[in-house]
Protein backbone atom coordinates (compact mmCIF):
# COMPACT_ATOMS: atom_id res chain seq x y z
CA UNK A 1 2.33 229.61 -42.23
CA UNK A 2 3.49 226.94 -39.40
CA UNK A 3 4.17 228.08 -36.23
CA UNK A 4 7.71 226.94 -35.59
CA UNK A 5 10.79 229.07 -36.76
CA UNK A 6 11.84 227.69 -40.18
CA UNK A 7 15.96 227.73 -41.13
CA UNK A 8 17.30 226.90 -43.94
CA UNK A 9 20.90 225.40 -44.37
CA UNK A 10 23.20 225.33 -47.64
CA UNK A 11 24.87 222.01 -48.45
CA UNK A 12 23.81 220.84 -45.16
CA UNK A 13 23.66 216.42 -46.46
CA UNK A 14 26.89 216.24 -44.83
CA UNK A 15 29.69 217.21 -42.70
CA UNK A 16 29.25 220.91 -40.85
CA UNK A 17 26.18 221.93 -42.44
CA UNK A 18 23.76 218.70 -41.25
CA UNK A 19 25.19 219.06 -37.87
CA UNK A 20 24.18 222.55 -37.70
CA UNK A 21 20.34 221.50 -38.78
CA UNK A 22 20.55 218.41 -36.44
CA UNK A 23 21.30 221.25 -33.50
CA UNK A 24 19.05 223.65 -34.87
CA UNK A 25 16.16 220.97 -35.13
CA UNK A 26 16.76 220.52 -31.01
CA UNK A 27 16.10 223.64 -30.56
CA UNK A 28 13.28 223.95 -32.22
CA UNK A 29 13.53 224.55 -35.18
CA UNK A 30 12.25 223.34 -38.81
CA UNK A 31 15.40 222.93 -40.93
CA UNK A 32 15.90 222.59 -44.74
CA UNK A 33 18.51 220.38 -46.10
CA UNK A 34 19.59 222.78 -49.13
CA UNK A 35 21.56 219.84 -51.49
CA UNK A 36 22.48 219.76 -54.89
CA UNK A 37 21.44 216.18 -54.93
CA UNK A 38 17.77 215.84 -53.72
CA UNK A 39 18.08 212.01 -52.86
CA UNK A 40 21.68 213.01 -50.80
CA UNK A 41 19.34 215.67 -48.83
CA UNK A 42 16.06 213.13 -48.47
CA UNK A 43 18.79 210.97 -46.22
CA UNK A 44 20.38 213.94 -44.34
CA UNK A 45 16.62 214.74 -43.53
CA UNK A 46 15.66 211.03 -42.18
CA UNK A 47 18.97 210.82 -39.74
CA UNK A 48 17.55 214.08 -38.09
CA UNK A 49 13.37 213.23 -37.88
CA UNK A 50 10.13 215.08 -38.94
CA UNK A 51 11.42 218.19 -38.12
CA UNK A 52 14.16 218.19 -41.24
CA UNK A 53 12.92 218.32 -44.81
CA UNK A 54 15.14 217.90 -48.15
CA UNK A 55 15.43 220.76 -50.69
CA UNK A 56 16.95 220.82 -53.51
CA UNK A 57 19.35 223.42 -53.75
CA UNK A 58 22.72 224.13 -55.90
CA UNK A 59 23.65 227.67 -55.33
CA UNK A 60 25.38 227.90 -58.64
CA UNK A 61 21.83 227.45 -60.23
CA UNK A 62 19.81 230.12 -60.24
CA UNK A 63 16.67 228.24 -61.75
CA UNK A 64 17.41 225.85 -58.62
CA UNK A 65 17.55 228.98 -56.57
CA UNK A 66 14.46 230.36 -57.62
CA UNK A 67 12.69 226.83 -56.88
CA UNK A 68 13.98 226.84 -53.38
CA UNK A 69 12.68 229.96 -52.57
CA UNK A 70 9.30 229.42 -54.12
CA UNK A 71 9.03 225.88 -52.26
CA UNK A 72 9.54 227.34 -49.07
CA UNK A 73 7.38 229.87 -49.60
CA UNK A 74 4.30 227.77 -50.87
CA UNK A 75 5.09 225.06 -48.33
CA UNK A 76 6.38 226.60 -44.98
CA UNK A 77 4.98 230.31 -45.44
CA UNK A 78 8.15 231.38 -44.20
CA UNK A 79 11.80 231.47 -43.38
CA UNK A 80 13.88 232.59 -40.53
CA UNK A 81 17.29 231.81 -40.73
CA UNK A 82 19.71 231.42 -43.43
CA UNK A 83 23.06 229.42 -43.11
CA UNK A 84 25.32 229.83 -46.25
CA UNK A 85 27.10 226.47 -45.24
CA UNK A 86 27.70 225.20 -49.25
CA UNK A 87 31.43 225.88 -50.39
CA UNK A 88 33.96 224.14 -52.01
CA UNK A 89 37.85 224.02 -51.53
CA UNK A 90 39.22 223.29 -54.86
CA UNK A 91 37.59 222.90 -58.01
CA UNK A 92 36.83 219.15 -59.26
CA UNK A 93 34.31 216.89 -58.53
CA UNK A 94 32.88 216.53 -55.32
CA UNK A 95 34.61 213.83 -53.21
CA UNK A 96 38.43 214.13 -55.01
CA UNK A 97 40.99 214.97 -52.30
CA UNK A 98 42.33 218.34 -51.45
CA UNK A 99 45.69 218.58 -53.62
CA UNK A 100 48.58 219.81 -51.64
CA UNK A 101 50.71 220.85 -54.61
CA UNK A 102 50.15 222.32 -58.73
CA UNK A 103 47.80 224.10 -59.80
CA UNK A 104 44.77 222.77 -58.60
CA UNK A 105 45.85 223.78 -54.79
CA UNK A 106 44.46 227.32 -55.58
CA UNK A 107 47.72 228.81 -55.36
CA UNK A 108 47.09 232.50 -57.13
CA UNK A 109 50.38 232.03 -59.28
CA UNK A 110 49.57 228.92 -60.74
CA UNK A 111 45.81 228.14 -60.40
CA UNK A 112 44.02 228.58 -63.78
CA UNK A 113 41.06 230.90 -63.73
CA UNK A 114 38.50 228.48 -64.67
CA UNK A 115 39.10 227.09 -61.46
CA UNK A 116 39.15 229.94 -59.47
CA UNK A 117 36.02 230.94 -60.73
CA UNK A 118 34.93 227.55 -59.80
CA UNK A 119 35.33 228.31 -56.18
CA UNK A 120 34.35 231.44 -56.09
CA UNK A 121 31.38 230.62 -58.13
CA UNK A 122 29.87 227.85 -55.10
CA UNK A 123 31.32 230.02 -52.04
CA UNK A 124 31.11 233.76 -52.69
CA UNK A 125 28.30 234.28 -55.79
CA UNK A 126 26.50 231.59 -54.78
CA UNK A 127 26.15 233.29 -50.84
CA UNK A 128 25.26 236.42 -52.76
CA UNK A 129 22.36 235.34 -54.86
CA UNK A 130 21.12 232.72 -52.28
CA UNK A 131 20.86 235.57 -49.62
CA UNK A 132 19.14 238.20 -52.56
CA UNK A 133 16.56 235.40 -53.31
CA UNK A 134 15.74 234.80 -49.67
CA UNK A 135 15.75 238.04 -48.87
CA UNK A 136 11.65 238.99 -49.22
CA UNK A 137 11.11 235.95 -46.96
CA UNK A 138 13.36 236.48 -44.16
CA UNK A 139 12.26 240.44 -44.33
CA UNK A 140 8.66 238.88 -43.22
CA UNK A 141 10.33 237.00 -40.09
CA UNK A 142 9.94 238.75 -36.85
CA UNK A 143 13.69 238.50 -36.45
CA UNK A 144 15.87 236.61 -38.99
CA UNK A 145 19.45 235.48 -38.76
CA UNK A 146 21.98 235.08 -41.59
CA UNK A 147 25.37 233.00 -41.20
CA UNK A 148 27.80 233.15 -43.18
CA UNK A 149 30.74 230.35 -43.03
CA UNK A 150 33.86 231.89 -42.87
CA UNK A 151 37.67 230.77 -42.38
CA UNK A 152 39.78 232.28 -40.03
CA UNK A 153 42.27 231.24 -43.27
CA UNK A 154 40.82 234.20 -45.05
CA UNK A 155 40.88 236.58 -42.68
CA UNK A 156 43.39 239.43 -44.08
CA UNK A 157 44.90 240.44 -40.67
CA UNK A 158 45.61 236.78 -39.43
CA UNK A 159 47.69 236.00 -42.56
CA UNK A 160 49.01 239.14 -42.83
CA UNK A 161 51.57 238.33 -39.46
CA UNK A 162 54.92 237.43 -40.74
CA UNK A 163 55.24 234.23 -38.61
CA UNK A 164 51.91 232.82 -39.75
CA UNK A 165 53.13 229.56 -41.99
CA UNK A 166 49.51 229.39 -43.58
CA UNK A 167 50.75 232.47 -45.48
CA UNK A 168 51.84 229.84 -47.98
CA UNK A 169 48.84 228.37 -48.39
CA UNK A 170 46.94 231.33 -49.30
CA UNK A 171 44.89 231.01 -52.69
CA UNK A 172 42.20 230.77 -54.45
CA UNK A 173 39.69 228.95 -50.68
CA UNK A 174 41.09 231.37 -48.46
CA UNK A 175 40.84 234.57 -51.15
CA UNK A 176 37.02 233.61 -51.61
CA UNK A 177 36.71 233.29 -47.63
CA UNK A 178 37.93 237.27 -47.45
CA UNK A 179 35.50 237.95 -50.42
CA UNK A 180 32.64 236.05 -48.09
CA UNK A 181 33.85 238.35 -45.32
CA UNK A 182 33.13 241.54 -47.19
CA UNK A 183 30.06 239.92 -48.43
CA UNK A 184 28.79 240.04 -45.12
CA UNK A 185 29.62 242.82 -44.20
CA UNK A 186 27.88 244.99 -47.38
CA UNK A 187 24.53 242.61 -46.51
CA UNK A 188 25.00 243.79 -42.35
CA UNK A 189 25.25 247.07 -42.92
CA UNK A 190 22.58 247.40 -46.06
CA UNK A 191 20.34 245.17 -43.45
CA UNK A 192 21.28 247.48 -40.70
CA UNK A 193 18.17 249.50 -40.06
CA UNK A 194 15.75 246.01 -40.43
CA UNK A 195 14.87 242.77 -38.06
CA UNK A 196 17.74 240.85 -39.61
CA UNK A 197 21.16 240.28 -37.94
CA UNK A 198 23.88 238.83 -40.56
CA UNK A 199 27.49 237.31 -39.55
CA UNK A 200 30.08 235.21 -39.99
CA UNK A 201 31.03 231.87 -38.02
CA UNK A 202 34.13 230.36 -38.64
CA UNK A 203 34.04 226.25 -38.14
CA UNK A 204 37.99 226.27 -36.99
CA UNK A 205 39.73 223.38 -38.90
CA UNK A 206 37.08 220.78 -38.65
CA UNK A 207 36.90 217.17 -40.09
CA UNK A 208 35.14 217.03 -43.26
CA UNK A 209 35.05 216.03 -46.94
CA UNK A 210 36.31 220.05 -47.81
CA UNK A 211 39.83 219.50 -46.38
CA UNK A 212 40.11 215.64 -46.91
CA UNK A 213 38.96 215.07 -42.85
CA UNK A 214 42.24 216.26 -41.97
CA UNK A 215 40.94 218.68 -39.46
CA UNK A 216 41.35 218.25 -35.79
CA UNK A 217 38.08 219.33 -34.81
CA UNK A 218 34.63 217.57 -34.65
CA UNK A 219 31.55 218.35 -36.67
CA UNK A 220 29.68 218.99 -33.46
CA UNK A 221 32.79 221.65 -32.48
CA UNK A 222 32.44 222.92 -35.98
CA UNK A 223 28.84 223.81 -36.03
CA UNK A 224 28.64 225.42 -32.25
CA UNK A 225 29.41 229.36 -33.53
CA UNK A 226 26.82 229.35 -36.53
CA UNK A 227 24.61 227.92 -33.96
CA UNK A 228 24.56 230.85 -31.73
CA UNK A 229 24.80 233.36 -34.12
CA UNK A 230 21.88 231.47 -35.72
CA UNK A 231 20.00 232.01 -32.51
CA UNK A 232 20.93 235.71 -31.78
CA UNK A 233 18.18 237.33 -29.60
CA UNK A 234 17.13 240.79 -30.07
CA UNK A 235 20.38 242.20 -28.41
CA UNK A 236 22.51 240.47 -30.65
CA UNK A 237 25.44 241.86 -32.44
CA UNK A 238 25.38 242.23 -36.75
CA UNK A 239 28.47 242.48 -39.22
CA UNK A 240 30.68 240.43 -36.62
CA UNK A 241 33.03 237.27 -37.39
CA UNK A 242 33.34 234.83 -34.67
CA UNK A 243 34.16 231.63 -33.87
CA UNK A 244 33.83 229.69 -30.30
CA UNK A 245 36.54 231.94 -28.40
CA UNK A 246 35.38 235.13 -29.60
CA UNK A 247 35.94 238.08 -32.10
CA UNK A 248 38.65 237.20 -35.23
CA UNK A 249 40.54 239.75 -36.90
CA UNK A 250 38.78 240.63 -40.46
């Protein structure tokens, strides 16, 4: 087992999720760049130095699951953070713009349910059985952090206020953001009584592939809340959503 704190980050060869292993790796830390495509992650991993390593990772897979965990066990002896950073928007293949209109915006009255289950497949199941794999490592860490990327877009009480316009934007990406919600909240409290904290960080509406870099905000802005609550010290809160200003409404 190596000395220095090992985390490991979901779909982290690009936009909010390397950012959050180049800050992690500054502080310290020995980051895994969970990709789907190995070769996508080995480049992530050079742009940040010797302390970032490439893993391949699709959290739809659970053979490539499996793998992950068992590679990080044999090789770094252990693991002690976990950022669930991989999700998907829309279904389709990775790179097509975010449609705006029909049925492949997510809307539930049109959207087909092949491609809802495409999105919930990547961003809620594929948090859930990432986490349960993990789980026996990060239960040998001293103190082990879990964040989950949320979206102030799913959160129920935000979108429930009559004058908020996303209202009509609310589908298929912001109803698997509520299920990742409750998803951490069932791991926080199961995890309540152990040395692991788990929450969720929400990125704010950040400029990345997911949303066709239409967002306002910078990767670096993006990645600040799942860095602290990667970095929680013993005092820290669990089964909280956040982002950089504080508490959000569930």
């Amino acid at each position: 087992m190596q000395n220095k704190p090992v985390a490991l980050i979901t779909g982290a060869n690009k936009g909010i999720g390397l950012q959050i292993a180049k800050d992690l790796a500054a502080h310290g830390y020995t980051t895994l760049i969970g990709s789907r495509s190995l070769e996508n992650g080995k480049s992530a991993a050079a742009s940040i130095g010797t302390d970032a390593h490439a893993l391949q990772l699709d959290v739809t897979n659970e053979e490539s699951i499996l793998a992950a965990e068992e590679r990080i066990r044999n090789e770094f002896g252990r693991l002690d953070v976990l950022v669930n950073n991989a999700g998907i928007s829309h279904a389709g293949k990775p790179g097509d713009p975010f449609p705006s209109s029909g049925a492949a915006s997510g809307l539930m009255t049109i959207a087909s349910l092949e491609d809802i289950r495409a999105v919930y497949e990547t961003n809620v199941f594929g948090v859930i059985a990432v986490t349960q794999a993990m789980l026996p490592l990060l239960r040998e860490a001293p103190a082990a952090r879990i964040v989950n990327m949320g979206s102030t877009g799913g959160s129920l009480g935000w979108n429930s206020l009559p004058d908020n316009s996303h209202r009509a934007m609310f589908g298929a990406y912001s109803a698997s953001k509520s299920a990742v919600h409750a998803v951490t909240l069932a791991f926080a409290f199961a995890l309540e009584s152990s040395n692991i904290k788990v929450n969720a960080a929400c990125p704010g509406h950040t400029s990345t592939a997911l949303n066709n870099f239409s967002g306002s905000r910078s990767v670096e802005q993006g990645a600040r809340e799942a860095v602290r609550l990667a970095m929680l010290d013993v005092d820290g809160p669990t089964g909280t959503f956040s982002d950089q200003d504080g508490a959000i409404a569930w």
